[in-house]
Protein backbone atom coordinates (compact mmCIF):
# COMPACT_ATOMS: atom_id res chain seq x y z
CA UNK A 1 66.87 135.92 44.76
CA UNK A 2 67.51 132.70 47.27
CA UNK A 3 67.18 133.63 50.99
CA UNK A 4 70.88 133.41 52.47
CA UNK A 5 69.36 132.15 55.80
CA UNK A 6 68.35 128.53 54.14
CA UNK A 7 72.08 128.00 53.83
CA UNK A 8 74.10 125.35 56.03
CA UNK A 9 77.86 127.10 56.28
CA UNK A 10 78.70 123.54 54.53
CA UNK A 11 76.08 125.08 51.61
CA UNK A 12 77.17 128.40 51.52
CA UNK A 13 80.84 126.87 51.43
CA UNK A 14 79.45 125.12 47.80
CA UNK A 15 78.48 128.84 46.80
CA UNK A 16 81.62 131.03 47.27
CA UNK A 17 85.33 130.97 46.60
CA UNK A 18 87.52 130.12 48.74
CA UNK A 19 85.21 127.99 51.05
CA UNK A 20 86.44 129.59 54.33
CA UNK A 21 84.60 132.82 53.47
CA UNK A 22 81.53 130.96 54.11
CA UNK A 23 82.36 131.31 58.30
CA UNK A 24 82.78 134.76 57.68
CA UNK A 25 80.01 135.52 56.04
CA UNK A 26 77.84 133.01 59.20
CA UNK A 27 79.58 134.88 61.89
CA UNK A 28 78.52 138.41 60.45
CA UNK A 29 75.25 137.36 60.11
CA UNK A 30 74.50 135.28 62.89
CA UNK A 31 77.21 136.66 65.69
CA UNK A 32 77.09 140.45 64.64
CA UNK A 33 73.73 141.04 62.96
CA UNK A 34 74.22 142.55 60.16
CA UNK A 35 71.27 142.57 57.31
CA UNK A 36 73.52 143.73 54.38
CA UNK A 37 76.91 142.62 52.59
CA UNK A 38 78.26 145.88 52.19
CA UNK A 39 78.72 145.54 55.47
CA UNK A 40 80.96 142.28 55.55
CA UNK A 41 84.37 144.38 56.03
CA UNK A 42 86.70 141.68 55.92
CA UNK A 43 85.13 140.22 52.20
CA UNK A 44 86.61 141.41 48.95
CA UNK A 45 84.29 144.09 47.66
CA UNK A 46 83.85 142.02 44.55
CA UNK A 47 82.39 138.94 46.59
CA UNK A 48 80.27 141.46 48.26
CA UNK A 49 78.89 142.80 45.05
CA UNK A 50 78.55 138.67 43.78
CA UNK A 51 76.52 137.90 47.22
CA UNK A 52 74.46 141.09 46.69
CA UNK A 53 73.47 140.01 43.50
CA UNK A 54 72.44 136.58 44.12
CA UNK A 55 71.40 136.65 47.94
CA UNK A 56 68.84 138.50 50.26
CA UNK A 57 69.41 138.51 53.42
CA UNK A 58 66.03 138.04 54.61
CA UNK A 59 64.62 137.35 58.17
CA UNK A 60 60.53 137.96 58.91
CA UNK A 61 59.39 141.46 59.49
CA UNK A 62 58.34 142.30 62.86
CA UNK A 63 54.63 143.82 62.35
CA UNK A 64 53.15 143.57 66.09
CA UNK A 65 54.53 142.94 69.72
CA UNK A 66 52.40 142.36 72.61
CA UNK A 67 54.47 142.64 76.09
CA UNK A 68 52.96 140.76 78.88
CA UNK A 69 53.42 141.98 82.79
CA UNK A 70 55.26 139.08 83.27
CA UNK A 71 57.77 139.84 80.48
CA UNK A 72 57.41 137.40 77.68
CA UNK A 73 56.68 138.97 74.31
CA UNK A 74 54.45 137.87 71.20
CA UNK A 75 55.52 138.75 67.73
CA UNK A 76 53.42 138.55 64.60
CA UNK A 77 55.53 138.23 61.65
CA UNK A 78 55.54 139.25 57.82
CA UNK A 79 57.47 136.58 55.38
CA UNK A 80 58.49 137.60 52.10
CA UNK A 81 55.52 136.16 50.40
CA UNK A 82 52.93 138.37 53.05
CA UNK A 83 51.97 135.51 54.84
CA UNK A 84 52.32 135.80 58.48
CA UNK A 85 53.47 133.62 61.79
CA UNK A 86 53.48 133.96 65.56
CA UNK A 87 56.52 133.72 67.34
CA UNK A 88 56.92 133.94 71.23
CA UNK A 89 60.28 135.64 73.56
CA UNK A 90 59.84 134.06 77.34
CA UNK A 91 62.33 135.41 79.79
CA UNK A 92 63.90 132.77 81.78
CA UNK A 93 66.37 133.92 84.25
CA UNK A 94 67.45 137.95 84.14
CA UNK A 95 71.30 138.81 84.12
CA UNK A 96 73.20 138.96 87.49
CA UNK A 97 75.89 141.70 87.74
CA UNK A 98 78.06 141.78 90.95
CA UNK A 99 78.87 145.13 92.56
CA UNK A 100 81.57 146.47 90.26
CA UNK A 101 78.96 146.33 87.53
CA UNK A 102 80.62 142.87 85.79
CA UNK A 103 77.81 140.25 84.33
CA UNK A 104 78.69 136.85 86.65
CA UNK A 105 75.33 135.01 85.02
CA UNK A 106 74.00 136.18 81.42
CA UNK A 107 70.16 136.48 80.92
CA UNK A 108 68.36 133.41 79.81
CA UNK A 109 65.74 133.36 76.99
CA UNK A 110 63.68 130.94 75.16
CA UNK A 111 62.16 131.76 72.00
CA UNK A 112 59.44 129.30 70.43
CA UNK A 113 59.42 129.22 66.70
CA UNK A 114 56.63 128.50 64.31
CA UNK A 115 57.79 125.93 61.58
CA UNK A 116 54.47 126.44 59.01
CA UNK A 117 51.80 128.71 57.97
CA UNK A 118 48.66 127.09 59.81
CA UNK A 119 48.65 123.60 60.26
CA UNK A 120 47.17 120.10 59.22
CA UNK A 121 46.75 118.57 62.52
CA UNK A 122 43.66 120.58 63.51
CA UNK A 123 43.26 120.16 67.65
CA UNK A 124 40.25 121.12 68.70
CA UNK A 125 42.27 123.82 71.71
CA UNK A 126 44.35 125.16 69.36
CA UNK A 127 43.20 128.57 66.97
CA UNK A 128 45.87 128.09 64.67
CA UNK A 129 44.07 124.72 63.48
CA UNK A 130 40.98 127.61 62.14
CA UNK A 131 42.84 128.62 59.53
CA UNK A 132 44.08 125.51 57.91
CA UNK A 133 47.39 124.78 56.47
CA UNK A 134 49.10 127.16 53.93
CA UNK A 135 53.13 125.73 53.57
CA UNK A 136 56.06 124.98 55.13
CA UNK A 137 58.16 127.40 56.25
CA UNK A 138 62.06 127.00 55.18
CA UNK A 139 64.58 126.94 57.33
CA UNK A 140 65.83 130.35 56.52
CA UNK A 141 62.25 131.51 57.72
CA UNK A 142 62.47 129.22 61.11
CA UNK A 143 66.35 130.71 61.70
CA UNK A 144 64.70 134.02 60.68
CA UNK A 145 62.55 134.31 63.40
CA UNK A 146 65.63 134.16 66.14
CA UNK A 147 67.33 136.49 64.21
CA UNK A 148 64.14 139.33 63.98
CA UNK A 149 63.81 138.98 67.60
CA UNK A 150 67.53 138.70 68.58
CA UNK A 151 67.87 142.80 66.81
CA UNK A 152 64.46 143.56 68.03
CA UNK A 153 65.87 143.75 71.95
CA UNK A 154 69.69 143.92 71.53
CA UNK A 155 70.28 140.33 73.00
CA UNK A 156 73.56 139.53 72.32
CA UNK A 157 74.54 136.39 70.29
CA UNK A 158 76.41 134.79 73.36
CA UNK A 159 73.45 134.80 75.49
CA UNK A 160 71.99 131.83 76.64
CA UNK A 161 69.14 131.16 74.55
CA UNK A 162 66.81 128.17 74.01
CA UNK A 163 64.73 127.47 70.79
CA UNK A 164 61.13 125.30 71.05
CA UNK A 165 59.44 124.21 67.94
CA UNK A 166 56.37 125.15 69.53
CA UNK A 167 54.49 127.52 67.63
CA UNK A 168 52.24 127.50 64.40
CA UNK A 169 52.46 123.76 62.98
CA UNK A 170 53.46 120.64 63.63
CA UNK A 171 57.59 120.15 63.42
CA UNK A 172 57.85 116.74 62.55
CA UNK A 173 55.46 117.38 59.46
CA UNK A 174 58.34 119.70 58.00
CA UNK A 175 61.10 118.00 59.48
CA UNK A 176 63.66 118.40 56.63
CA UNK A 177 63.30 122.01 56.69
CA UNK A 178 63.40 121.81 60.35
CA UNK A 179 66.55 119.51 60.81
CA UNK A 180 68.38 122.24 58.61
CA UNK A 181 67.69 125.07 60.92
CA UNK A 182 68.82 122.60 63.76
CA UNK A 183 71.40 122.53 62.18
CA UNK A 184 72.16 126.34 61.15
CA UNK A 185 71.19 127.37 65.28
CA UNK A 186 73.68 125.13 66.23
CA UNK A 187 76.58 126.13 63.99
CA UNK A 188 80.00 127.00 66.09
CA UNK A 189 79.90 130.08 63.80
CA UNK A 190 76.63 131.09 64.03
CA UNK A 191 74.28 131.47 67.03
CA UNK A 192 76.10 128.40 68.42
CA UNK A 193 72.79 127.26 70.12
CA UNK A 194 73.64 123.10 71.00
CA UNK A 195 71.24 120.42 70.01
CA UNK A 196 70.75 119.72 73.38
CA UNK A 197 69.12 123.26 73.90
CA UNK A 198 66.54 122.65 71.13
CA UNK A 199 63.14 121.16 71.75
CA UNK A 200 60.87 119.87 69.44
CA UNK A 201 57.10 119.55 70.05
CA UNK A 202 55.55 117.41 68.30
CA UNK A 203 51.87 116.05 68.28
CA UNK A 204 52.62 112.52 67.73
CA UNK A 205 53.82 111.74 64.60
CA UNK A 206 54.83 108.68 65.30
CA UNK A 207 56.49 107.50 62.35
CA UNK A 208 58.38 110.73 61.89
CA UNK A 209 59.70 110.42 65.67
CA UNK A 210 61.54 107.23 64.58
CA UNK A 211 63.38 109.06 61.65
CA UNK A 212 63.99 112.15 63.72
CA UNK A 213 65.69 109.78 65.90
CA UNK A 214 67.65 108.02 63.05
CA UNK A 215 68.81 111.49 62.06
CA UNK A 216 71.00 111.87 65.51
CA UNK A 217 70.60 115.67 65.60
CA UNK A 218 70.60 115.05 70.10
CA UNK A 219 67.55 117.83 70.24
CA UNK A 220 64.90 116.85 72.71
CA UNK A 221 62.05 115.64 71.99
CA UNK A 222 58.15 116.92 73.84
CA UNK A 223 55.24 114.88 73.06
CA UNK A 224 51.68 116.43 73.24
CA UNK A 225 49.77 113.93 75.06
CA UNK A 226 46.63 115.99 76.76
CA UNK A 227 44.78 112.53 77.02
CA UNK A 228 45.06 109.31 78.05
CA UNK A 229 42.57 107.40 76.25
CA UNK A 230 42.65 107.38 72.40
CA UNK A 231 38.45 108.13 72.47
CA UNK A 232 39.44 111.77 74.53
CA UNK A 233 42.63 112.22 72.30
CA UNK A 234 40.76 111.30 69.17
CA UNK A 235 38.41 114.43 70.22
CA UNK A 236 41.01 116.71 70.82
CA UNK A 237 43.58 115.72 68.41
CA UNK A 238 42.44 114.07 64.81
CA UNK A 239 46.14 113.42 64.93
CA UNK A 240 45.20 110.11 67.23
CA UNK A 241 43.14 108.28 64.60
CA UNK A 242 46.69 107.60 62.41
CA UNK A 243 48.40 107.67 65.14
CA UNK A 244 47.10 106.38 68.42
CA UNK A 245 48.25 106.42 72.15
CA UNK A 246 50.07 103.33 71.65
CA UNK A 247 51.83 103.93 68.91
CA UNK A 248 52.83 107.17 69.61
CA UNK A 249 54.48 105.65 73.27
CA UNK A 250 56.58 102.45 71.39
CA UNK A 251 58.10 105.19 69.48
CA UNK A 252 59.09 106.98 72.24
CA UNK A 253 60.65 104.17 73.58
CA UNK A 254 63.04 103.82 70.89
CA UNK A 255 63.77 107.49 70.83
CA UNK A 256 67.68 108.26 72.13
CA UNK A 257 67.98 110.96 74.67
CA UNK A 258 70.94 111.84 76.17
CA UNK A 259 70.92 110.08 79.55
CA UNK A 260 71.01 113.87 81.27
CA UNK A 261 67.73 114.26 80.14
CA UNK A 262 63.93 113.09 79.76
CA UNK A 263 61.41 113.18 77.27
CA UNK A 264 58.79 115.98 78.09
CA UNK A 265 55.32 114.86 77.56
CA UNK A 266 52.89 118.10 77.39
CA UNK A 267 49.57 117.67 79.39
CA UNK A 268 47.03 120.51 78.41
CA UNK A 269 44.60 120.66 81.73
CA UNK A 270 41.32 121.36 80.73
CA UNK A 271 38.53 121.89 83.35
CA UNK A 272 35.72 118.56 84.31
CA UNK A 273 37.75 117.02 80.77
CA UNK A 274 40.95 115.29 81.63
CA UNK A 275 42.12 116.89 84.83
CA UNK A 276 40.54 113.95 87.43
CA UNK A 277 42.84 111.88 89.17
CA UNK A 278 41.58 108.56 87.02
CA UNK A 279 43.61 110.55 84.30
CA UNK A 280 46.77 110.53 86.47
CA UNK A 281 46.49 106.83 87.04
CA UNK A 282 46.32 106.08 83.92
CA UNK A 283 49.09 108.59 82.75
CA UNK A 284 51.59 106.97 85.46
CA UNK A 285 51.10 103.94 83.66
CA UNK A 286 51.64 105.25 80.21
CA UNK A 287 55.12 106.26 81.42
CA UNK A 288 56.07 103.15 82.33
CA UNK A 289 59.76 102.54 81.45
CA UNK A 290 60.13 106.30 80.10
CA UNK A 291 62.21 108.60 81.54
CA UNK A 292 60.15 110.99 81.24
CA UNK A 293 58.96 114.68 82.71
CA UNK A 294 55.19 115.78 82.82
CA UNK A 295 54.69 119.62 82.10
CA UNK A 296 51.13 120.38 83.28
CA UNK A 297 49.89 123.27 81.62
CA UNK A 298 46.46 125.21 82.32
CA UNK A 299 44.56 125.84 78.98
CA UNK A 300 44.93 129.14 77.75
CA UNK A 301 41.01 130.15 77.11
CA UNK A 302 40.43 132.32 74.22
CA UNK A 303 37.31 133.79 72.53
CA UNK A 304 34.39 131.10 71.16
CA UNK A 305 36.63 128.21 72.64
CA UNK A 306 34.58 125.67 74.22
CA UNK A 307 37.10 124.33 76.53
CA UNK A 308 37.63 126.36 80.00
CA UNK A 309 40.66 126.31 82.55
CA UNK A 310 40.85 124.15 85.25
CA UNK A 311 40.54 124.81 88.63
CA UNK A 312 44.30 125.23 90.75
CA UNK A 313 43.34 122.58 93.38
CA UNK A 314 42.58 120.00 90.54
CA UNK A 315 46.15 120.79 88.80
CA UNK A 316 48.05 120.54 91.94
CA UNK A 317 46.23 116.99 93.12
CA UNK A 318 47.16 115.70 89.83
CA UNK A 319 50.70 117.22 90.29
CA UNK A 320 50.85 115.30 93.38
CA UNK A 321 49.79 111.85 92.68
CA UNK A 322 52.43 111.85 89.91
CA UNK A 323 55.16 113.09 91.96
CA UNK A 324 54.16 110.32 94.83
CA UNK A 325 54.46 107.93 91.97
CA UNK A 326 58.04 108.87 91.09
CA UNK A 327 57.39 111.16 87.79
CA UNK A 328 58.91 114.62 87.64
CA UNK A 329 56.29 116.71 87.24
CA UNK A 330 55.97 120.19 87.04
CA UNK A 331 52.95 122.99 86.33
CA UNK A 332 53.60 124.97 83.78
CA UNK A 333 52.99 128.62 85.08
CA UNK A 334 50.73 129.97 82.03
CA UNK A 335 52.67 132.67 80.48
CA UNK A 336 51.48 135.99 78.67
CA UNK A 337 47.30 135.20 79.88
CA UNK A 338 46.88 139.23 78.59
CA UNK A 339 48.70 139.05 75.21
CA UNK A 340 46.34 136.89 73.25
CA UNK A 341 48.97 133.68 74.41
CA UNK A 342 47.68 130.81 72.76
CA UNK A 343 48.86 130.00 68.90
CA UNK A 344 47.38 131.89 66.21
CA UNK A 345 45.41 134.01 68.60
CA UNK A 346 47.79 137.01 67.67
CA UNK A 347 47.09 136.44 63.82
CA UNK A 348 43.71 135.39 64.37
CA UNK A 349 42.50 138.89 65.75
CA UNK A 350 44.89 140.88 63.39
CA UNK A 351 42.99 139.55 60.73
CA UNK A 352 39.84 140.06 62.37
CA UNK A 353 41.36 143.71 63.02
CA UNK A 354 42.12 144.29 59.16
CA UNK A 355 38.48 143.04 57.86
């Protein structure tokens, strides 16, 4: 049976009569939760029974969490064909009550979302590369993830929550399946999370850039730089030999953003490699004419990995010689450094575990 999740409510509006039951059946789904039709109260039992008998309702299974001490969360997840993904819960901001016990600022959250099984890109940092590319996921399975996570810890569906394509495989390489989900999160009847709170990571497909821009979905756009010289990035990221520094940077250019916000360019430090300040000069004048943000991030070291973190004095002198230089730049605190953090490290030692 089809996976109700892979529906747009304009779909699932093609798939029942009358159309308008389609935003019921979103909001108990997506606003209350619910995982089976007979509970849809307000839909004629016989359109129950019809949805039953066509439709799952089908999000990943939750098979392991690993809590941090500084409260984000790591989920490996089941799909229904037994393959399994790596999704990520970071706590942003915690809820503020005032002194009669009301909530005057909701809890902030973002969740980063894998969009395949493995991936094609293969960077030499990253462990998901290791066990190559198996399929896309669809955008029932991306949406799915929210959802598994969302029951998981009782968040409410009017907290403020903020999606990153940021986890096992590249975005832009499934970026139909991907626009749909865009498109499902951001649904007035669904979670109702806006384009504008969606980020998607991509390692520089350059080509696929220009059409996500065509599409006009507003999300944000992240590049993953971690060079500045196509011989380093051609190392780390095979990515670079289609697509090189340049190329990557013209489309960019010619990417809309709404003029509120910049285009994030990810910069994965990596000790005596590319954390010198030759790199920041040169980086400063890669981001000519962008307005852009630099998130420095210390690499996550896991086991057999060649690469090492770099020291805090060398991340902070780069920080400061592109802040003197007018680019926003901040360092992104690493995050989870005692739950197996990096992509597909999760998976990677469950598998190890079950050999």
């Amino acid at each position: 049976m089809k996976n109700i999740l892979d529906y747009t409510k304009a779909e699932l509006a093609q798939e029942v009569d009358p159309k308008f039951r389609a935003q019921q059946i979103f909001q108990w789904i997506y606003q209350k939760g619910v995982e089976s039709f007979d509970e849809m109260t307000n839909l004629p039992k016989a359109l129950r029974q019809e949805l039953a008998e066509r439709f799952v309702i089908a999000p990943p299974k939750i098979l392991q969490i690993e809590g941090s001490q500084d409260g984000s969360k790591k989920y490996l997840l089941q799909l229904q064909d037994g393959h399994t993904i790596e999704s990520v819960l970071l706590p942003m901001k915690p809820e503020e009550r005032d002194s009669t016990g009301k909530i005057v600022k909701e809890a902030r959250y973002t969740i980063c979302v894998s969009s395949q099984v493995g991936c094609k890109v293969g960077c030499a940092f990253c462990l998901t590369a290791k066990g190559g590319f198996v399929r896309n996921l669809t955008p029932g399975e991306i949406v799915g993830q929210v959802l598994a996570i969302r029951k998981e810890h009782a968040i409410p569906a009017n907290r403020r929550v903020n999606i990153v394509y940021m986890g096992m495989g590249e975005p832009l390489d499934n970026l139909d399946n991907v626009a749909k989900a865009i498109r499902i999160f951001s649904d007035e009847h669904g979670l109702s999370i806006a384009p504008r709170r969606q980020t998607i990571s991509t390692s520089g497909l350059a080509p696929k850039i220009e059409k996500l821009g065509q599409m006009g979905l507003g999300v944000l756009l992240a590049i993953s730089l971690h060079a500045v010289d196509d011989r380093l990035r051609e190392q780390l990221m095979p990515i670079n030999k289609a697509y090189n520094i340049e190329r990557i940077i013209e489309a960019v250019k010619g990417f809309p953003i709404d003029q509120r916000k910049r285009v994030m360019f990810e910069y994965l430090l990596i000790k005596d490699l590319n954390d010198d300040l030759k790199s920041a000069k040169r980086l400063v004048q890669l981001l000519q004419g962008i307005k852009a943000k630099v998130n420095l991030i210390y690499f996550n070291p896991y086991p057999g990995s060649p690469f090492q973190r770099p020291d805090e004095e060398r991340a902070k002198a780069f920080q400061r010689y592109l802040l003197d230089r007018g680019i926003l730049c901040t360092i992104r605190e690493s995050k989870g450094l005692d739950i197996s953090a990096a992509c597909g490290q999760l998976k990677e030692r469950s598998l190890g575990d079950s050999l």
